[in-house]
Protein backbone atom coordinates (compact mmCIF):
# COMPACT_ATOMS: atom_id res chain seq x y z
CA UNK A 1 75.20 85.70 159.11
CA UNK A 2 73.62 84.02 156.28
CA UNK A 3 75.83 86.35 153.46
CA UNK A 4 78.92 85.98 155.74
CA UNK A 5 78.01 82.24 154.94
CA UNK A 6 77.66 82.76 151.43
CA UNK A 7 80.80 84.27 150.87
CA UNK A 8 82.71 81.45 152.86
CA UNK A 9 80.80 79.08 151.08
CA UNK A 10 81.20 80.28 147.30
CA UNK A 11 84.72 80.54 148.18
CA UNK A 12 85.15 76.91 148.91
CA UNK A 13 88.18 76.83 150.27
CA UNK A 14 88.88 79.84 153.32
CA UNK A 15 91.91 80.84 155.16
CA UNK A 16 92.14 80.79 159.31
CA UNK A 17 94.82 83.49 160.87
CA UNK A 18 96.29 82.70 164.22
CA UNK A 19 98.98 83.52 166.12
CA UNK A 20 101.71 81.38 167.78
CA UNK A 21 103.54 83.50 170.30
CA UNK A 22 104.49 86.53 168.41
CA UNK A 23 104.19 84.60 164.82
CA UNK A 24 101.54 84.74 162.28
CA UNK A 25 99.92 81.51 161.06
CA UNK A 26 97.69 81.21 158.52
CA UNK A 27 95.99 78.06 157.62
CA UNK A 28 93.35 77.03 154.48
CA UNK A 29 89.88 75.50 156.17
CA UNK A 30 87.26 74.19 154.43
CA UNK A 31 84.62 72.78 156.91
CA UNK A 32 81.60 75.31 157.90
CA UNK A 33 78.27 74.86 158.75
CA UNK A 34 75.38 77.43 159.70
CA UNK A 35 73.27 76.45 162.81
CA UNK A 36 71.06 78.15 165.44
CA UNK A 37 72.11 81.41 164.10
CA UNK A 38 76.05 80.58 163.96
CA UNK A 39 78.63 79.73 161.37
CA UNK A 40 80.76 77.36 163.14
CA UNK A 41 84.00 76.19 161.92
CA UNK A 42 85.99 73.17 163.26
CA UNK A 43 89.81 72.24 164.13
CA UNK A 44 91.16 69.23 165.60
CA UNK A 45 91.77 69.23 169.22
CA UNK A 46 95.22 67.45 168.26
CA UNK A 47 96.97 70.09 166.06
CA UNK A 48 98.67 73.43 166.88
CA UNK A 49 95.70 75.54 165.65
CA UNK A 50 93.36 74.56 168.71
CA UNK A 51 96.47 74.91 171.08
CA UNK A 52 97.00 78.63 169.60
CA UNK A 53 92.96 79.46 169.74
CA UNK A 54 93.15 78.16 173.26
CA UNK A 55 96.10 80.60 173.85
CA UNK A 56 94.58 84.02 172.18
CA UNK A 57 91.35 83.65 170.85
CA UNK A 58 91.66 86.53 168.33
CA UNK A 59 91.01 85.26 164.68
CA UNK A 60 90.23 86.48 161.39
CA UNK A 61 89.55 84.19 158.62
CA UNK A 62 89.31 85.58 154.69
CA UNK A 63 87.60 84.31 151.68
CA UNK A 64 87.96 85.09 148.26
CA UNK A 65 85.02 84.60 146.31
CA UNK A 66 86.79 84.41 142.38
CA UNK A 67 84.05 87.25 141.53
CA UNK A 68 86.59 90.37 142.52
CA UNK A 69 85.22 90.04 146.21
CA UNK A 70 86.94 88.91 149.56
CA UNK A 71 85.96 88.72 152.56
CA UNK A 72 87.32 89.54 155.99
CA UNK A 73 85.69 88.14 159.13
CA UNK A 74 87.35 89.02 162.14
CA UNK A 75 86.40 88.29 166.05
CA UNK A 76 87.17 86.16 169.24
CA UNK A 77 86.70 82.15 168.77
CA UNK A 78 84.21 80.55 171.24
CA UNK A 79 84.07 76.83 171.47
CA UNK A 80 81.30 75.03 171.92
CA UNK A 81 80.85 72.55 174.30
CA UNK A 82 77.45 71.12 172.95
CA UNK A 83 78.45 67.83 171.04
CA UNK A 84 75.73 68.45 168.43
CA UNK A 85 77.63 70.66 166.26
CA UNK A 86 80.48 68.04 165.72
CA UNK A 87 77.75 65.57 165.27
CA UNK A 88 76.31 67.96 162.55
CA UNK A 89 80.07 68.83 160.72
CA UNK A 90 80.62 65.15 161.04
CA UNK A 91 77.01 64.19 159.35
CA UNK A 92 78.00 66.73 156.35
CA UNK A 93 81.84 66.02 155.85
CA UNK A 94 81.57 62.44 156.67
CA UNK A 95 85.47 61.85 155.65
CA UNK A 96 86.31 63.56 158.85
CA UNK A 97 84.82 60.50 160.78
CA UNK A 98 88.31 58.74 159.97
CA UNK A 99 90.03 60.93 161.64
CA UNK A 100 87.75 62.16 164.57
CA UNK A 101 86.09 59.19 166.49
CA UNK A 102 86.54 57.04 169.44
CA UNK A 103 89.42 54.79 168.50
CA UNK A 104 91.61 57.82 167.33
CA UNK A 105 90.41 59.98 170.50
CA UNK A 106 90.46 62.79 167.97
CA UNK A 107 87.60 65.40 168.74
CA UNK A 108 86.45 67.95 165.85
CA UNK A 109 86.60 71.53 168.06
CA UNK A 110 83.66 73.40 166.66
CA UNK A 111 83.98 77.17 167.41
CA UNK A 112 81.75 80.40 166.50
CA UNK A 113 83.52 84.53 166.37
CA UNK A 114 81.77 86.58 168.83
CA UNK A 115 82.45 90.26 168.56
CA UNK A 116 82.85 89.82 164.88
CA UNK A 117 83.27 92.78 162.42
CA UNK A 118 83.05 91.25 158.50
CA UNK A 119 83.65 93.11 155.62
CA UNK A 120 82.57 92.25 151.93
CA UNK A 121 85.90 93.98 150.22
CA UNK A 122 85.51 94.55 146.33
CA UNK A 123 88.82 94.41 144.63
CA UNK A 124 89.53 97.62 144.03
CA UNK A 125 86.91 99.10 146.79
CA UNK A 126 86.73 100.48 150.38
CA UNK A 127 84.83 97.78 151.16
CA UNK A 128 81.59 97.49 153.17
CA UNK A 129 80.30 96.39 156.82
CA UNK A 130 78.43 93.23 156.53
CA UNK A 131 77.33 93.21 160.57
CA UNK A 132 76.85 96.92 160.81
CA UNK A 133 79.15 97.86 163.33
């Protein structure tokens, strides 16, 4: 998990695919932490992307890493229902407290890929398996 991390992070910004009905959407992220073994990732239960999670789990989300690298990290989204992982996203991007909090009833959905293949893609490579599956 930890160079799946590394990639996402050293990209900065990372892209989320989704689907919504029988249409592709594709959406840049930025927000990722790495706890009890997990990279978790956040959207807000208010916008479209939770909605099309809830819907069909299946996600991939891709990084390019500006050193001729990208990644592809592909699985099923699992939410978690322990608040301490939006406590911890909030705690590290702290601007998202004006948006999620009490007054707005906005909650930060923080989600995990389970059945996850990632691949570490050189530009002009095959690529190779990060999870070894």
């Amino acid at each position: 998990m930890s160079r799946i991390f590394e990639m996402i992070d050293k990209a900065g910004v990372f892209y989320l695919a989704t689907t919504d009905g029988d249409q592709p959407r594709i959406r840049p992220l930025g927000l990722k932490i790495e706890m009890d073994g997990k990279i978790m990732f956040g959207v807000g239960d208010f916008k479209d992307v939770y909605a099309q999670m809830l819907k069909n789990p299946k996600v991939e989300i891709v990084a390019y890493t500006n050193d001729s690298h990208w990644l592809r990290y592909t699985g099923t989204a699992v939410f978690e229902d322990d608040p301490k992982y939006e406590q911890a996203a909030l705690d590290i991007f702290s601007n998202l407290r004006s948006i999620y909090n009490e007054e707005s009833g906005h909650r930060l959905m923080m989600f995990h890929l389970e059945n996850a293949t990632a691949r570490d893609i050189a530009m002009m490579g095959e690529g190779e398996d990060i999870l070894g599956k």
